[in-house]
C-alpha atoms as a PDB file:
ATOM      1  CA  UNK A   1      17.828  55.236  -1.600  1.00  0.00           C
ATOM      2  CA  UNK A   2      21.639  54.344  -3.204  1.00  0.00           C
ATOM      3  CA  UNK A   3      22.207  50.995  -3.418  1.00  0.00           C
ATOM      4  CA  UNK A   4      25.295  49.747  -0.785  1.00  0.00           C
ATOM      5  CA  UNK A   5      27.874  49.072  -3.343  1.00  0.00           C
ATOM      6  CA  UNK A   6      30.267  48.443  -0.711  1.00  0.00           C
ATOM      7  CA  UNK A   7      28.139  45.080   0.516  1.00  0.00           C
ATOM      8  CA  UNK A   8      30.361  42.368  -0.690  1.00  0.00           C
ATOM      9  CA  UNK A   9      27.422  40.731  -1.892  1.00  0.00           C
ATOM     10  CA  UNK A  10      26.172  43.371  -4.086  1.00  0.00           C
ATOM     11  CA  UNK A  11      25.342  42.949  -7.453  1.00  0.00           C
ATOM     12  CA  UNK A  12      24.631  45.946  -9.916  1.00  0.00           C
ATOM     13  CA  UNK A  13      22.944  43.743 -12.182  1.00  0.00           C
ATOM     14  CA  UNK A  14      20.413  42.035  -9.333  1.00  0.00           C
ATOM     15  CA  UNK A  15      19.578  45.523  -8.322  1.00  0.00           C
ATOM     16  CA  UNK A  16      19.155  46.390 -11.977  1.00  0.00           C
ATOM     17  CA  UNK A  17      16.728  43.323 -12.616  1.00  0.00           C
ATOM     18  CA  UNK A  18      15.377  43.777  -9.073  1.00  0.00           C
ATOM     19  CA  UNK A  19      13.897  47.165 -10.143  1.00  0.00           C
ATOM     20  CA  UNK A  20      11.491  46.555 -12.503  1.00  0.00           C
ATOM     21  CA  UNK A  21      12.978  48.944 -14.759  1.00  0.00           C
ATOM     22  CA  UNK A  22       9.743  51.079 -16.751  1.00  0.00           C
ATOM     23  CA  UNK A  23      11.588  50.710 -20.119  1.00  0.00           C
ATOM     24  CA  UNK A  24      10.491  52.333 -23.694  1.00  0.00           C
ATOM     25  CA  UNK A  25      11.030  50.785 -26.768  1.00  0.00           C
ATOM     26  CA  UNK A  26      11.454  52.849 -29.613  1.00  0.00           C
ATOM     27  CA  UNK A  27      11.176  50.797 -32.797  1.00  0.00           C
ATOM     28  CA  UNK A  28       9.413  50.262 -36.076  1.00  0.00           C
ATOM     29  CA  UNK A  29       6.495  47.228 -35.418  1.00  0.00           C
ATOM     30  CA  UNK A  30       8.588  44.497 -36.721  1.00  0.00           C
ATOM     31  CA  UNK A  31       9.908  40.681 -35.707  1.00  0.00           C
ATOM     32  CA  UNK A  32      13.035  42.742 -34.221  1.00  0.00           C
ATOM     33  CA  UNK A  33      10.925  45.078 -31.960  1.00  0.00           C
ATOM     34  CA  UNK A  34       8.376  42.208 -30.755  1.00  0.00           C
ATOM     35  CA  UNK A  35      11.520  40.107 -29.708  1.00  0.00           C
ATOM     36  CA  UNK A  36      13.175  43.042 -27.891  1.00  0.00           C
ATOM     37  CA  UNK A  37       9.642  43.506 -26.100  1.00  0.00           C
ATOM     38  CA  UNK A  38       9.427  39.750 -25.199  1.00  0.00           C
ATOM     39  CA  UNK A  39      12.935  39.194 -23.980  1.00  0.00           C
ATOM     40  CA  UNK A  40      12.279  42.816 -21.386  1.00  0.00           C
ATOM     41  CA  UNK A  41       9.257  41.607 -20.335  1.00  0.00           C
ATOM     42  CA  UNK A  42      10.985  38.211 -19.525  1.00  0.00           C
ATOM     43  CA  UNK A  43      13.261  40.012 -17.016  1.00  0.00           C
ATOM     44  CA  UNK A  44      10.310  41.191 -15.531  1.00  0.00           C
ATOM     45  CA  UNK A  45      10.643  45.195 -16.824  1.00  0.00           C
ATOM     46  CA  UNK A  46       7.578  46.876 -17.592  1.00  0.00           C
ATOM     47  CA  UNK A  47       7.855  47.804 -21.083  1.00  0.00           C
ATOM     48  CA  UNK A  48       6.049  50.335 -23.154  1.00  0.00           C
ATOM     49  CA  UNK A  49       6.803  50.370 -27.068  1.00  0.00           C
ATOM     50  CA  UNK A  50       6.319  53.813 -29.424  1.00  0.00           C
ATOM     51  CA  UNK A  51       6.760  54.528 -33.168  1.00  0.00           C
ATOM     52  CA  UNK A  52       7.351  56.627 -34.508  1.00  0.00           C
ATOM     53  CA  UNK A  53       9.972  58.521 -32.969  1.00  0.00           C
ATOM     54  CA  UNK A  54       8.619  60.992 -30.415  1.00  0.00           C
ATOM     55  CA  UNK A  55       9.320  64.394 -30.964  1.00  0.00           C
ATOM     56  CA  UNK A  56      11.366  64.411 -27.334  1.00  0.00           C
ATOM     57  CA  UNK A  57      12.468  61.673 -25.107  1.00  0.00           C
ATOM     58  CA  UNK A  58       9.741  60.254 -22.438  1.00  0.00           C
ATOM     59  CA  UNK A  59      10.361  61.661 -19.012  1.00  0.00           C
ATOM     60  CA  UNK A  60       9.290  58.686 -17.356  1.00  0.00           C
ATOM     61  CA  UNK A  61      11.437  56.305 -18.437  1.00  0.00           C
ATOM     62  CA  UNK A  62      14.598  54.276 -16.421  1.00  0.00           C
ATOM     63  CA  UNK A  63      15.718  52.695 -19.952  1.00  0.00           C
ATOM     64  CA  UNK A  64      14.945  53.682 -23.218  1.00  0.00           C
ATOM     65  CA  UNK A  65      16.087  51.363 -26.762  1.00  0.00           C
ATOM     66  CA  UNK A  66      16.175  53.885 -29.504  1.00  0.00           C
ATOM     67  CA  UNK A  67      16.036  52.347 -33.452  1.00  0.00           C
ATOM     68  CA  UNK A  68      19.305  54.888 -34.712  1.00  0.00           C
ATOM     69  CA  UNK A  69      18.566  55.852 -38.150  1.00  0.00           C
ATOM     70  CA  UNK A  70      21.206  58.751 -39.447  1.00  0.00           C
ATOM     71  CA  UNK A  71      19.101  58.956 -42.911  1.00  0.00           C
ATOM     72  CA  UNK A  72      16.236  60.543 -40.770  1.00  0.00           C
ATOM     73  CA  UNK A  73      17.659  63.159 -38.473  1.00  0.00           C
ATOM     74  CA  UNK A  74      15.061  65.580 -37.686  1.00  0.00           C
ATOM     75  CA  UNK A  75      13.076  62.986 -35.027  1.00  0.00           C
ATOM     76  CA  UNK A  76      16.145  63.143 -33.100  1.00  0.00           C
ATOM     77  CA  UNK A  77      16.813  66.988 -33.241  1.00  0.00           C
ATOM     78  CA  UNK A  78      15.781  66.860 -29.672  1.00  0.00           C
ATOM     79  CA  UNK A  79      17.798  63.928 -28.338  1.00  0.00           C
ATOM     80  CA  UNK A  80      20.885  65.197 -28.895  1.00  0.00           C
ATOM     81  CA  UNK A  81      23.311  63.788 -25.757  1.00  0.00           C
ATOM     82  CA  UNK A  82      19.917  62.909 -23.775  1.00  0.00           C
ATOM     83  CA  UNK A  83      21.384  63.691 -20.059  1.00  0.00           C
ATOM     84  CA  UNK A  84      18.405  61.974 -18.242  1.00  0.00           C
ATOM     85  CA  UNK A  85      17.854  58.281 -18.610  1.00  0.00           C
ATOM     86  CA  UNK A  86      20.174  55.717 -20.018  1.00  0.00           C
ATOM     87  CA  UNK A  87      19.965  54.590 -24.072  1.00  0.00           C
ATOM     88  CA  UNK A  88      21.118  51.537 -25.494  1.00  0.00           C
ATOM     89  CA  UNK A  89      20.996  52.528 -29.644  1.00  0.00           C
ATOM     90  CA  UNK A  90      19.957  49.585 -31.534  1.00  0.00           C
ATOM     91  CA  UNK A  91      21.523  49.559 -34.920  1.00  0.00           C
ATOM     92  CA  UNK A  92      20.917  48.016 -38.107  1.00  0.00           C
ATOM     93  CA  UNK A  93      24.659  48.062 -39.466  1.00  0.00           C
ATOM     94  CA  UNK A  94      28.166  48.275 -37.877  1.00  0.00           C
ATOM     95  CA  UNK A  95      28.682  50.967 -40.031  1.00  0.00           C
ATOM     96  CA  UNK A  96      30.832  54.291 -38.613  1.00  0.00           C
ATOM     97  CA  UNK A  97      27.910  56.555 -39.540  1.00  0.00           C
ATOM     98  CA  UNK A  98      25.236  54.303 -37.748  1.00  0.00           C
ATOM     99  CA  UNK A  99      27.806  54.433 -34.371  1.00  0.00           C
ATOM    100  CA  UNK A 100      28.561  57.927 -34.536  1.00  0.00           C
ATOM    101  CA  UNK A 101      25.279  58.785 -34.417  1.00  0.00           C
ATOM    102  CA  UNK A 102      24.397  56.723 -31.792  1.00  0.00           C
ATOM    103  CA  UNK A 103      27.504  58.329 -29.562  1.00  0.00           C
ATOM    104  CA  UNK A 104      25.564  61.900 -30.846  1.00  0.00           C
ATOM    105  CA  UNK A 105      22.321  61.164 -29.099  1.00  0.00           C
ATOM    106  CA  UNK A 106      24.554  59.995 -26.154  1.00  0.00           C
ATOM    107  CA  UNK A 107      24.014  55.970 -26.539  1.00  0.00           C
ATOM    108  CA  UNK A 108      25.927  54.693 -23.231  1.00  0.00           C
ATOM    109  CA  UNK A 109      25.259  50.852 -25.178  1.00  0.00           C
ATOM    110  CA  UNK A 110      24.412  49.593 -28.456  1.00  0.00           C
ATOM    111  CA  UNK A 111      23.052  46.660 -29.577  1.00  0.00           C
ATOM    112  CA  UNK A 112      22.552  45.031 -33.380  1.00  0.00           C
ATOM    113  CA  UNK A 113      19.520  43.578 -35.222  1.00  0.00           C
ATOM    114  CA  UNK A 114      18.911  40.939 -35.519  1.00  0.00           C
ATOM    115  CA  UNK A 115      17.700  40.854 -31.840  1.00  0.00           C
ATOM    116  CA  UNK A 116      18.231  38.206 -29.573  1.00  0.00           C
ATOM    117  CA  UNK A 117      18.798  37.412 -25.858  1.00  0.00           C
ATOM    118  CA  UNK A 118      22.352  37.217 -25.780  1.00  0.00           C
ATOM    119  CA  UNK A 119      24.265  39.973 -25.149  1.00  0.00           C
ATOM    120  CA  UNK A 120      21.118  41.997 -24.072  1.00  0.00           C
ATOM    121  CA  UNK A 121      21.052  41.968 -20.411  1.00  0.00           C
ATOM    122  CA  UNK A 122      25.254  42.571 -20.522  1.00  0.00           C
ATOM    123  CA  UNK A 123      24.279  45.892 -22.398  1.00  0.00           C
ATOM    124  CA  UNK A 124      21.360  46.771 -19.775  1.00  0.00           C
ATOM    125  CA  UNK A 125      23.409  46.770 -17.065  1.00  0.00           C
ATOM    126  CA  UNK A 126      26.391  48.087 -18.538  1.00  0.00           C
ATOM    127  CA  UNK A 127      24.140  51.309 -19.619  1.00  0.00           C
ATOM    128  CA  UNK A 128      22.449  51.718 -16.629  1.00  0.00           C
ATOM    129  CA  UNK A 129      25.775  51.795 -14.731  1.00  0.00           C
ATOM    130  CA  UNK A 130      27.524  54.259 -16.946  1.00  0.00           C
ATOM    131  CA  UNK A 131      24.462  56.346 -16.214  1.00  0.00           C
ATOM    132  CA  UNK A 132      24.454  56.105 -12.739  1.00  0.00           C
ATOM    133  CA  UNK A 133      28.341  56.936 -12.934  1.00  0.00           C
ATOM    134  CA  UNK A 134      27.474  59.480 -15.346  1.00  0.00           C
ATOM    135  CA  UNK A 135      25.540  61.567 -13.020  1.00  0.00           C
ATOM    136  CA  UNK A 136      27.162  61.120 -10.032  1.00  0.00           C
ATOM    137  CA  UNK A 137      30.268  63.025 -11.830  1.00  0.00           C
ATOM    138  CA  UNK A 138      28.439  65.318 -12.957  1.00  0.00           C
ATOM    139  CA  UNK A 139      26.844  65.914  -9.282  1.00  0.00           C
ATOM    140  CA  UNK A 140      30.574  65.880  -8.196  1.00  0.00           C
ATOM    141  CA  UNK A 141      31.687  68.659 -10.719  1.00  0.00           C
ATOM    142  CA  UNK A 142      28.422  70.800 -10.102  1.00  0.00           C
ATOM    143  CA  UNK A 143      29.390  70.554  -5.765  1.00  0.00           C
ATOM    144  CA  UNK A 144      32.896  71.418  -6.561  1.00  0.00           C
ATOM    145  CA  UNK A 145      31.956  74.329  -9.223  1.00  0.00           C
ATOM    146  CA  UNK A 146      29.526  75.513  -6.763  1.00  0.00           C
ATOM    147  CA  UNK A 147      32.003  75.418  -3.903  1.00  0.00           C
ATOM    148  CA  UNK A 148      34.884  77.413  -5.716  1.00  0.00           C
ATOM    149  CA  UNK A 149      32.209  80.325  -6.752  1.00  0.00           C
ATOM    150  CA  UNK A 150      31.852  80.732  -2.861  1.00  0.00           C
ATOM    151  CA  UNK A 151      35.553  80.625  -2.494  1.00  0.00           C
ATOM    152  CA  UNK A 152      36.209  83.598  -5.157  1.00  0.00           C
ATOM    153  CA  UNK A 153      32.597  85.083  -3.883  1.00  0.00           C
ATOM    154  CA  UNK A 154      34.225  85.515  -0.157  1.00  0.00           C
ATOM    155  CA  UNK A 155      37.795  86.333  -1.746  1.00  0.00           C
ATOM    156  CA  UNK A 156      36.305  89.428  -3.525  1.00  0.00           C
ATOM    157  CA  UNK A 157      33.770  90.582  -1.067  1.00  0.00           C
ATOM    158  CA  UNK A 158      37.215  90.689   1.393  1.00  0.00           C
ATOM    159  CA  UNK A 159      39.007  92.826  -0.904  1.00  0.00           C
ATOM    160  CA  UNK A 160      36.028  95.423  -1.242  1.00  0.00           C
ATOM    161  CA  UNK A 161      35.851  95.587   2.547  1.00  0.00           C
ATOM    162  CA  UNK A 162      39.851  95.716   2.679  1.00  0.00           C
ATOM    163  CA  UNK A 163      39.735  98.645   0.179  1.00  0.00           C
ATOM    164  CA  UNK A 164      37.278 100.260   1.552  1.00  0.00           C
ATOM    165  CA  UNK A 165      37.737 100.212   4.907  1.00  0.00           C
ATOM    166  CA  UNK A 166      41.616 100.113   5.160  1.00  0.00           C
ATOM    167  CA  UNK A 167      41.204  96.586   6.994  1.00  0.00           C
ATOM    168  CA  UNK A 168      42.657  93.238   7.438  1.00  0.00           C
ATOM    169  CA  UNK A 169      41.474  90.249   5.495  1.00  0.00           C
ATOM    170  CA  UNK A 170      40.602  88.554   8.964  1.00  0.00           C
ATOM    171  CA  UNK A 171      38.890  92.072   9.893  1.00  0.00           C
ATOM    172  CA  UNK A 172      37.238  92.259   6.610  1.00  0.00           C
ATOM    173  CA  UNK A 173      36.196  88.104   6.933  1.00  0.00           C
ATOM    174  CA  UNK A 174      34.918  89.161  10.710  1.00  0.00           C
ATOM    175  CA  UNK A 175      33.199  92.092   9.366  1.00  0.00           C
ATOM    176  CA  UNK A 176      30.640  89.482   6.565  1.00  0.00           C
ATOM    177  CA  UNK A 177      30.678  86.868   9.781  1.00  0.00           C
ATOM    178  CA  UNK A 178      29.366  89.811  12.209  1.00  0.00           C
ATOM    179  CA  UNK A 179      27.046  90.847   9.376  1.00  0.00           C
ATOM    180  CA  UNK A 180      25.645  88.179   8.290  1.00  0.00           C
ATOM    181  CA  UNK A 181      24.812  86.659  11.898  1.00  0.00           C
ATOM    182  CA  UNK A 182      22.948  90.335  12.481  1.00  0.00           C
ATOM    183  CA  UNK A 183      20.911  89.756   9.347  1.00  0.00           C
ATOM    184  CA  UNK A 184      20.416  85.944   9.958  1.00  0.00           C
ATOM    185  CA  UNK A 185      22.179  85.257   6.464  1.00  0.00           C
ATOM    186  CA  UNK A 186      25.016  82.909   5.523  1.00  0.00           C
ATOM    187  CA  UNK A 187      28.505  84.654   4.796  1.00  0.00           C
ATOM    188  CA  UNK A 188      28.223  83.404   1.224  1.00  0.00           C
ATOM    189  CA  UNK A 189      25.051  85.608   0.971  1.00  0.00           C
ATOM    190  CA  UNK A 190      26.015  88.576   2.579  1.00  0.00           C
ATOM    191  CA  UNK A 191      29.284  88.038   0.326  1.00  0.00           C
ATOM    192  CA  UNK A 192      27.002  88.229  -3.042  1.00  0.00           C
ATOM    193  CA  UNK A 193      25.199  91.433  -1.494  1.00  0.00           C
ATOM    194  CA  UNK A 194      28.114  93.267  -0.735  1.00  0.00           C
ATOM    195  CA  UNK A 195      29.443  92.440  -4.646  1.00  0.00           C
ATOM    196  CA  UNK A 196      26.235  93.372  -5.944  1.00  0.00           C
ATOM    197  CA  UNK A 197      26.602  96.803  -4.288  1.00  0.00           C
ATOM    198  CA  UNK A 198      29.918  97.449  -5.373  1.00  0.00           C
ATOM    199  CA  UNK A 199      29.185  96.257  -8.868  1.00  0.00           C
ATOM    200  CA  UNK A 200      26.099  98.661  -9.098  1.00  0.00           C
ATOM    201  CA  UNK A 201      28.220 101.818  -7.170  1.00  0.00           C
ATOM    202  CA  UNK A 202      30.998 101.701  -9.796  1.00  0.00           C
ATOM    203  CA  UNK A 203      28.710 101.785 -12.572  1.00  0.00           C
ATOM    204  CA  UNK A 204      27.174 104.863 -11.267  1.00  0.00           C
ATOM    205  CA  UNK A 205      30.358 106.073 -10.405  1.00  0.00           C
ATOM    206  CA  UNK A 206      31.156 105.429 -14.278  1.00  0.00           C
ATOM    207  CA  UNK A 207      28.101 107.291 -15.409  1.00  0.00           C
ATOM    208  CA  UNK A 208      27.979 110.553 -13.482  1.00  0.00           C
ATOM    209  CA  UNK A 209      31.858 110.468 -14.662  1.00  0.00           C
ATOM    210  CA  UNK A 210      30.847 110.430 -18.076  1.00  0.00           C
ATOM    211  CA  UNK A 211      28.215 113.305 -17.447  1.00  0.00           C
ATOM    212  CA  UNK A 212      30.667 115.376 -15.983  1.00  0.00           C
ATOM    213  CA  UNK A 213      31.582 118.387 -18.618  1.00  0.00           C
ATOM    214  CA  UNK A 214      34.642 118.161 -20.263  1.00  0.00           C
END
């Protein structure tokens, strides 16, 4: 269920903390790792810790904290902009190279060693919220892409009909309506069809051509 952002007394981070995030920790077995563990656990997420780096990124996670070392690339050959749960990096320098590579594998918050509890749950919820955001673009973009393919879908299957035929564009539109309610079929599909079969015509069309002798 989405939470009610629009509840004036809504709070991204409650719901955040409120969820029990399952969170993976992904960092050598040091002081820095055990106090990252302790502080999660404190907020009441259920934490899991691994090292060394997994060959791809757990599928089971909400959260992941991922150790960014640019000196050892190939663990992280399959992270590369991870698109499905939110990473906070946690770096050892503020050096460029250490936050560039962090923005590579698609960090949406970093944090620095030493570890401690400031700071952390601002970089939580400010990761888990870019996420969210994050996808709900992208579910935007994907509706939109997906709605303008049917638009030029219809547009062309029209024209065929309309050259074919000798037809008006509302004849030709009435024509896929008529058709697709005898076959039980949505407009867009009987659009598709009648592209397909055009598409596969001219290229016969093309090849007897070419067999023809010159």
């Amino acid at each position: 269920m989405e939470d009610d952002h629009n509840t004036p007394s809504y709070s991204v981070t409650g719901a955040i903390l409120a969820r029990k995030l399952k969170t993976v920790v992904i960092l050598p077995d040091d002081e820095d790792r055990e106090t990252l563990v302790n502080h999660l656990k404190r907020m009441g997420f259920q934490v899991q810790v691994c090292w060394p780096i997994p060959k791809s990124p757990p599928t089971f996670a909400d959260l992941i904290f991922l150790s960014c070392l640019p000196d050892k690339q190939d663990p992280y050959k399959c992270w590369s902009l991870l698109e499905s749960t939110p990473l906070i990096a946690v770096l050892t320098y503020e050096s460029p190279i250490f936050i560039d590579y962090a923005l590579k594998l698609g960090a949406q918050s970093v944090i620095m060693t030493p570890i401690r509890a400031a700071g952390l749950l601002p970089a939580i919820a400010v990761s888990v919220q870019r996420f969210r955001e994050s996808r709900r673009q992208a579910e935007r973009v994907k509706r939109l892409e997906f709605k303008l393919k049917v638009v030029m879908q219809l547009a062309e299957a029209k024209a065929i009909l309309m050259r074919m035929y000798g037809v008006s564009e509302a004849e030709a539109y009435e024509i896929l309506r008529r058709q697709a309610m005898a076959k039980r079929i949505t407009v867009e599909e009987i659009s598709q069809s009648i592209i397909q079969a055009n598409d596969l015509f001219s290229s016969s069309a093309t090849e007897i051509t070419k067999l023809k002798p010159q």
